[in-house]
C-alpha atoms as a PDB file:
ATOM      1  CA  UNK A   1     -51.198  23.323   5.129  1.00  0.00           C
ATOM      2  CA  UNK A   2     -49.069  26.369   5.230  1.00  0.00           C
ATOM      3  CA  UNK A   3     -45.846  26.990   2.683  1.00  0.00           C
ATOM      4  CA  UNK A   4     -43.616  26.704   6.295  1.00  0.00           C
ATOM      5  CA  UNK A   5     -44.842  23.270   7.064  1.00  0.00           C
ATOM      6  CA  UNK A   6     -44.756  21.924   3.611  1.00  0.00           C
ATOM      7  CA  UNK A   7     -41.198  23.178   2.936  1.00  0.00           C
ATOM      8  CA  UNK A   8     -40.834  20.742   6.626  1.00  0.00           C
ATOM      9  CA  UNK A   9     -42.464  18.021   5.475  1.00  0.00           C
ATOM     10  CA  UNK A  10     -40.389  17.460   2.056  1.00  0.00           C
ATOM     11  CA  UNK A  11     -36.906  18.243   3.588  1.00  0.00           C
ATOM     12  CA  UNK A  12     -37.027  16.672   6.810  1.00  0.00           C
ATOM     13  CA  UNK A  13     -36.783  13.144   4.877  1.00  0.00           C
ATOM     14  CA  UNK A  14     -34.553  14.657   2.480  1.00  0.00           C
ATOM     15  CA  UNK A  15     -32.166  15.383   5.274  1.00  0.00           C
ATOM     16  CA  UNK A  16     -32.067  12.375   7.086  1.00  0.00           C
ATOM     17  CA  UNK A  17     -32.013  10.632   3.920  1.00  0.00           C
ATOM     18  CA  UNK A  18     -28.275  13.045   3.171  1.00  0.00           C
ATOM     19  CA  UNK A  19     -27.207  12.539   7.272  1.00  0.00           C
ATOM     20  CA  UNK A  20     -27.855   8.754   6.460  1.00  0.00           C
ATOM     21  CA  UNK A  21     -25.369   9.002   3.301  1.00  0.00           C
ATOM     22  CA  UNK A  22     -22.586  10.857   4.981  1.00  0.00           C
ATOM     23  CA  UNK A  23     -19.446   8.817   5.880  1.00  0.00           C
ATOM     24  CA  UNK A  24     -18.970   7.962   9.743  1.00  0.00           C
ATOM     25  CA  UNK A  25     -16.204   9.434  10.869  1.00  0.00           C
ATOM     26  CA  UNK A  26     -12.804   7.885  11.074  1.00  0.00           C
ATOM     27  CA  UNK A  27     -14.483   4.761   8.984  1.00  0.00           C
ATOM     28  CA  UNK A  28     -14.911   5.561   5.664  1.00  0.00           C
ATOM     29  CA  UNK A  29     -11.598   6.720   5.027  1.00  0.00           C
ATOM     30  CA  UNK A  30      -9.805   4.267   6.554  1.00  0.00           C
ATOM     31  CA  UNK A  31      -9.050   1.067   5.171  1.00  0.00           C
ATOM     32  CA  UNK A  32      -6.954  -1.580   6.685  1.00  0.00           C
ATOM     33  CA  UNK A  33      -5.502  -5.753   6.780  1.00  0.00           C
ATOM     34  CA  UNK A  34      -3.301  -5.909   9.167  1.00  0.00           C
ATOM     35  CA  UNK A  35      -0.790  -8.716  10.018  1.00  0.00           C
ATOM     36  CA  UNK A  36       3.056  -9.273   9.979  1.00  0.00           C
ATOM     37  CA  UNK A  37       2.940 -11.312   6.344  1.00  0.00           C
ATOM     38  CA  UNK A  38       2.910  -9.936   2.825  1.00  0.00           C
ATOM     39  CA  UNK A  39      -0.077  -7.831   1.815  1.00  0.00           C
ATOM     40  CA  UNK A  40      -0.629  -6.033   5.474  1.00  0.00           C
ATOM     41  CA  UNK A  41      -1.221  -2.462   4.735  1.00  0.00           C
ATOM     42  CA  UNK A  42      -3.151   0.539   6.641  1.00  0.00           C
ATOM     43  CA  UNK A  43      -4.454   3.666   4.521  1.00  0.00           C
ATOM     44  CA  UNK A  44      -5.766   6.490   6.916  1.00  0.00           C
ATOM     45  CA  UNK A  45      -7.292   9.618   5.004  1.00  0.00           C
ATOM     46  CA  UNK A  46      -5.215   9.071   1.629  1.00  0.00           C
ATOM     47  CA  UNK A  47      -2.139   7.988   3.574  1.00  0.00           C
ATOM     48  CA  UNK A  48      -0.097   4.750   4.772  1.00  0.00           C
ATOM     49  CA  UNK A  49       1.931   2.964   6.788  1.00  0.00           C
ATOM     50  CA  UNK A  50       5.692   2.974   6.483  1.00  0.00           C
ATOM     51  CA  UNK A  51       6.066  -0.250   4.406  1.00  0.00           C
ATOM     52  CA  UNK A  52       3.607   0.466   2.307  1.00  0.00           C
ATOM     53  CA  UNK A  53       5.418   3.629   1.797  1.00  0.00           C
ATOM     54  CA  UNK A  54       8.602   1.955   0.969  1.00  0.00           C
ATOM     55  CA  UNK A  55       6.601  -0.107  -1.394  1.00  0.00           C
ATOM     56  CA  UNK A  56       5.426   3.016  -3.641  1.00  0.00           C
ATOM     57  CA  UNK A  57       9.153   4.084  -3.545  1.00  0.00           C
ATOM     58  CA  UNK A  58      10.730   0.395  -4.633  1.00  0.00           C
ATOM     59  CA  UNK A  59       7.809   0.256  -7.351  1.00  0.00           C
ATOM     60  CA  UNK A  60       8.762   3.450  -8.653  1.00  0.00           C
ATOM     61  CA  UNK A  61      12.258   2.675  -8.406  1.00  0.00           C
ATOM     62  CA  UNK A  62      12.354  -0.812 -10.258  1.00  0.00           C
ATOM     63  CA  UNK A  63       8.746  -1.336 -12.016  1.00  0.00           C
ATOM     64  CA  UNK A  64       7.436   2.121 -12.879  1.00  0.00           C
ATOM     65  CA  UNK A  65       9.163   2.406 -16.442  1.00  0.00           C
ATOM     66  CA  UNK A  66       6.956  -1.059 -17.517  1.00  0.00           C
ATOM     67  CA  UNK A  67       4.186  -1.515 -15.253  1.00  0.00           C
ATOM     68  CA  UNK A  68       3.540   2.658 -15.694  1.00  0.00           C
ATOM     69  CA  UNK A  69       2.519   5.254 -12.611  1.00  0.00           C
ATOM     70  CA  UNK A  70       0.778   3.421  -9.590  1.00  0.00           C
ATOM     71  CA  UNK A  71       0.394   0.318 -11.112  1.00  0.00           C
ATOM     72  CA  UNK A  72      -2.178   0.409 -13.648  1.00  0.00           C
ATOM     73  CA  UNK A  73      -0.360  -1.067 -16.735  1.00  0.00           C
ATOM     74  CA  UNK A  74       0.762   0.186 -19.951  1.00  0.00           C
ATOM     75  CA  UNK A  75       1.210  -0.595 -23.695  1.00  0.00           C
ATOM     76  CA  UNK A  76       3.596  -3.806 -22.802  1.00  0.00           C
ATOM     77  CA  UNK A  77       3.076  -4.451 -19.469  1.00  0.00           C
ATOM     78  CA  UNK A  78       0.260  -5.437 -17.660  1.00  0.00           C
ATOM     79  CA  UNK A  79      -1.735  -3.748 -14.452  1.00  0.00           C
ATOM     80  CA  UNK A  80      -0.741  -5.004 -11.260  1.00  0.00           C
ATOM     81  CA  UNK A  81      -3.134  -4.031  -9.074  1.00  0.00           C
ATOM     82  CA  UNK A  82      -5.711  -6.354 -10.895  1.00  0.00           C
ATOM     83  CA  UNK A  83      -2.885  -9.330 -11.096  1.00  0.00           C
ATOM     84  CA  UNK A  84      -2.599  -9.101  -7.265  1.00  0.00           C
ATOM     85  CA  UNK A  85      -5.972  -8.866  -6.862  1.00  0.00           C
ATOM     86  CA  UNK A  86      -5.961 -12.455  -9.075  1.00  0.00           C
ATOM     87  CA  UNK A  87      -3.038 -13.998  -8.599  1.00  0.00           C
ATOM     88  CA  UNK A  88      -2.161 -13.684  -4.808  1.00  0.00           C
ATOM     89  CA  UNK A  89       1.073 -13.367  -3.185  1.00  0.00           C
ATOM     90  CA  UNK A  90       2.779 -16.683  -4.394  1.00  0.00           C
ATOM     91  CA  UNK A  91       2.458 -15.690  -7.599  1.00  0.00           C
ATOM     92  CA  UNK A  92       3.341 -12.336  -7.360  1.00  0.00           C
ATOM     93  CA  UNK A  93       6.581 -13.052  -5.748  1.00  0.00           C
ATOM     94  CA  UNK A  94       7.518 -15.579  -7.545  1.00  0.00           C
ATOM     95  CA  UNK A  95       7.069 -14.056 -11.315  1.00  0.00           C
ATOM     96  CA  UNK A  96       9.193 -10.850  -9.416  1.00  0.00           C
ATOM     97  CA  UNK A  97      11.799 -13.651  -8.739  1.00  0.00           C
ATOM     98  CA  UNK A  98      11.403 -16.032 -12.137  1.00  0.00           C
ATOM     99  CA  UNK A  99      10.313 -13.712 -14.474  1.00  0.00           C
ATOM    100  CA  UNK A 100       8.033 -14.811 -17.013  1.00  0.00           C
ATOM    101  CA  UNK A 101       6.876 -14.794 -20.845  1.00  0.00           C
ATOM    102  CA  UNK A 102       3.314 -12.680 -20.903  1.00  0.00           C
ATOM    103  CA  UNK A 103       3.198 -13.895 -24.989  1.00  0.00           C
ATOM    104  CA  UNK A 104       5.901 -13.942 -27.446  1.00  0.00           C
ATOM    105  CA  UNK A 105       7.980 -10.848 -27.146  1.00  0.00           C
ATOM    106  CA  UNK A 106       6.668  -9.657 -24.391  1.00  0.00           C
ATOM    107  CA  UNK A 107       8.481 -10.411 -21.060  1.00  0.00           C
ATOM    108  CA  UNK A 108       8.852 -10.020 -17.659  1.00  0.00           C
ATOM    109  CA  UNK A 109      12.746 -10.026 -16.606  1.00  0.00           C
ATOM    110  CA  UNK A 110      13.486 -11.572 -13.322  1.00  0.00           C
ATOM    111  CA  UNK A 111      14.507  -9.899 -10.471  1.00  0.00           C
ATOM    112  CA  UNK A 112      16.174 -12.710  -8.659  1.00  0.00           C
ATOM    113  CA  UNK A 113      19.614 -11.331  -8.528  1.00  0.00           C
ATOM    114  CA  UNK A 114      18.542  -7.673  -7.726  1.00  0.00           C
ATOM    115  CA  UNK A 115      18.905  -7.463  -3.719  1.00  0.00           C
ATOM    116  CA  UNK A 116      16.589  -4.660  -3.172  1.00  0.00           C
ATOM    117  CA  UNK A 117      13.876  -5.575  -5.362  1.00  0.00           C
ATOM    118  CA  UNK A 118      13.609  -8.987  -3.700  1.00  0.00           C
ATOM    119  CA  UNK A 119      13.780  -7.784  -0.189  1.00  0.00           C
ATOM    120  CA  UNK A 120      10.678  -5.183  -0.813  1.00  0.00           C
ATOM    121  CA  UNK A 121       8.881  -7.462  -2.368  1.00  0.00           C
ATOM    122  CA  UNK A 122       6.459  -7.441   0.693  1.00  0.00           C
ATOM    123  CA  UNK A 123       6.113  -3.888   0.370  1.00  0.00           C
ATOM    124  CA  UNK A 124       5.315  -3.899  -3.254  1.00  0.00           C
ATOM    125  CA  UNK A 125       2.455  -5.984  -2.756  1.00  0.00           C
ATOM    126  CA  UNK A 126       1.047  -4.206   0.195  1.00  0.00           C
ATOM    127  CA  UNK A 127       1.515  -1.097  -2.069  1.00  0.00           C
ATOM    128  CA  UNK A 128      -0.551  -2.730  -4.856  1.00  0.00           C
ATOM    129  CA  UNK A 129      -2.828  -4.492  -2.519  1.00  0.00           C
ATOM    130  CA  UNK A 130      -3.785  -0.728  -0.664  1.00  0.00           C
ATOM    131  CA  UNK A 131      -3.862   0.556  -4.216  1.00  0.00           C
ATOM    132  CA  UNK A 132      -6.372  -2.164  -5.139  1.00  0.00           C
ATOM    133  CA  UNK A 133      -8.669  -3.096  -2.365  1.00  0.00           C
ATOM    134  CA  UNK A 134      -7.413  -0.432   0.162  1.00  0.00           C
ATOM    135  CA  UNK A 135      -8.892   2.858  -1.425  1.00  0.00           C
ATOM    136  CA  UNK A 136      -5.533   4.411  -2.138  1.00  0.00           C
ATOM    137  CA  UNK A 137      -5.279   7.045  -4.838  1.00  0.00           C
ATOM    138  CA  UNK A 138      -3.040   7.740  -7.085  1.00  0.00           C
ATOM    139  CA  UNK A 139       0.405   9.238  -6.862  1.00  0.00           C
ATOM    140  CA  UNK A 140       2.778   9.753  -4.025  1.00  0.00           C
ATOM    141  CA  UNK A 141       1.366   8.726  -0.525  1.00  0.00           C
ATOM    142  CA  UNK A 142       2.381  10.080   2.915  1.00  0.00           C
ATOM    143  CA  UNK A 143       2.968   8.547   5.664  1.00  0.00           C
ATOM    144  CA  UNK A 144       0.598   8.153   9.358  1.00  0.00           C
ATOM    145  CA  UNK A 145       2.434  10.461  11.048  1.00  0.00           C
ATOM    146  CA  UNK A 146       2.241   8.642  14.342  1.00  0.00           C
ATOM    147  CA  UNK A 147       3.040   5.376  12.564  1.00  0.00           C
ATOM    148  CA  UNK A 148       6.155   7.138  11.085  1.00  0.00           C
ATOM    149  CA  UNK A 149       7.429   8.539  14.885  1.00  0.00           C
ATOM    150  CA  UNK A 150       6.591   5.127  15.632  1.00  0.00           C
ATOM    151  CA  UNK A 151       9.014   3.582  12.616  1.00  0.00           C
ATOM    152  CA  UNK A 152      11.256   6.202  13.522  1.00  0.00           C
ATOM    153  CA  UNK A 153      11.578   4.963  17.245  1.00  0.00           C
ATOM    154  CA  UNK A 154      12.031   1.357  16.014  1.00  0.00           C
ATOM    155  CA  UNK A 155      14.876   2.337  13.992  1.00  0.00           C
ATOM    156  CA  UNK A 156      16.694   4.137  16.949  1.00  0.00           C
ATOM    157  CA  UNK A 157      16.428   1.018  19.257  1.00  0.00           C
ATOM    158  CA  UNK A 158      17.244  -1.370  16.456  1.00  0.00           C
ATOM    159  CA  UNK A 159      20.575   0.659  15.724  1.00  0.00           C
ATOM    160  CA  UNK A 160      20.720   0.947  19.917  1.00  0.00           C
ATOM    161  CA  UNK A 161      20.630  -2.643  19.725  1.00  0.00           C
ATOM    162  CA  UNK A 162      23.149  -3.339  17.354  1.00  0.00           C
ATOM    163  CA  UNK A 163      25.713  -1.294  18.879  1.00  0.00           C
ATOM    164  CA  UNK A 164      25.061  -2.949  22.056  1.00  0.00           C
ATOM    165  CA  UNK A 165      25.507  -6.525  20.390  1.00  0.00           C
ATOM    166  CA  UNK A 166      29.062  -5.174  18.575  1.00  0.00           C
ATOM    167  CA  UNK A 167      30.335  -3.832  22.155  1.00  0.00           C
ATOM    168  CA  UNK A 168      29.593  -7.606  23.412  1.00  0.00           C
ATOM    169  CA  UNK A 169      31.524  -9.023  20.959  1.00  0.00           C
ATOM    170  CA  UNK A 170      34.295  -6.455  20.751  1.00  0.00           C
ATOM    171  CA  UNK A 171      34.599  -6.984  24.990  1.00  0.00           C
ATOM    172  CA  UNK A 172      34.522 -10.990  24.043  1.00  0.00           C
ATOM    173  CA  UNK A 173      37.727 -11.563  22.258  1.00  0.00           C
END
């Protein structure tokens, strides 16, 4: 056997064994649960959809400074990513809302009478579910951009909407 087809015969399998090992395109960075209730997220190539988005910003905002950067615990409070993955969203909500004692001196405050906390809730916990189970790395994400002119568009008819609804009333009375 000649050096040529040797050098053939002991890379052709190395090769298809590398081919076999590289992601499919469009799959392997993509991670996704969809749905309209809490925990829905989409993570395309490191970045997400608008709620979960808004999640990362309302966790920095108002459970950062205990919970420490993208959820992963710290000295006094514990890692959320692993308590959603455990606990689910009934629980999650509802310690956000009640508070709770972890052990003696150490507590969670409750959130009940903050307005913006409770109404992201949803958000946080697709942000810590896409953080968990949805391949999403640390730091600030960015958005899909066509999910984002998509958001965008929403927005525009919702406040289109709205206007429309106050001219009915205003032409009522």
């Amino acid at each position: 056997m000649t050096v040529s087809a040797r050098a053939y015969r002991y890379s052709l399998p190395t090769l298809v064994i590398a081919l076999l090992a590289l992601p499919v395109a469009g799959l392997a960075d993509e991670h996704r649960i969809t749905g309209e209730g809490p925990g829905a997220f989409v993570v395309e190539e490191g970045k997400v959809d608008p709620d979960t988005y808004q999640g990362y910003i309302a966790y920095t905002r108002s459970c950062m400074a205990c919970h420490g950067p993208d959820g992963l615990g710290s000295s006094f409070a514990p890692n959320l990513i692993r308590a959603v993955e455990r606990r689910g969203w009934e629980n999650f909500a509802g310690t956000i809302a009640s508070g709770r004692e972890v052990q003696p001196g150490q507590v969670m405050p409750s959130f009940a009478d903050d307005p913006y906390v409770m109404g992201n809730i949803p958000k946080i916990f697709s942000y810590m579910r896409a953080r968990g189970e949805g391949g999403l790395g640390r730091g600030r994400p960015q958005i899909i951009e066509s999910m984002q002119e998509q958001d965008e568009e929403n927005d525009e008819r919702g406040k289109t909407e709205a206007k429309d609804e106050a001219a009915k009333e205003a032409n009522a009375e």
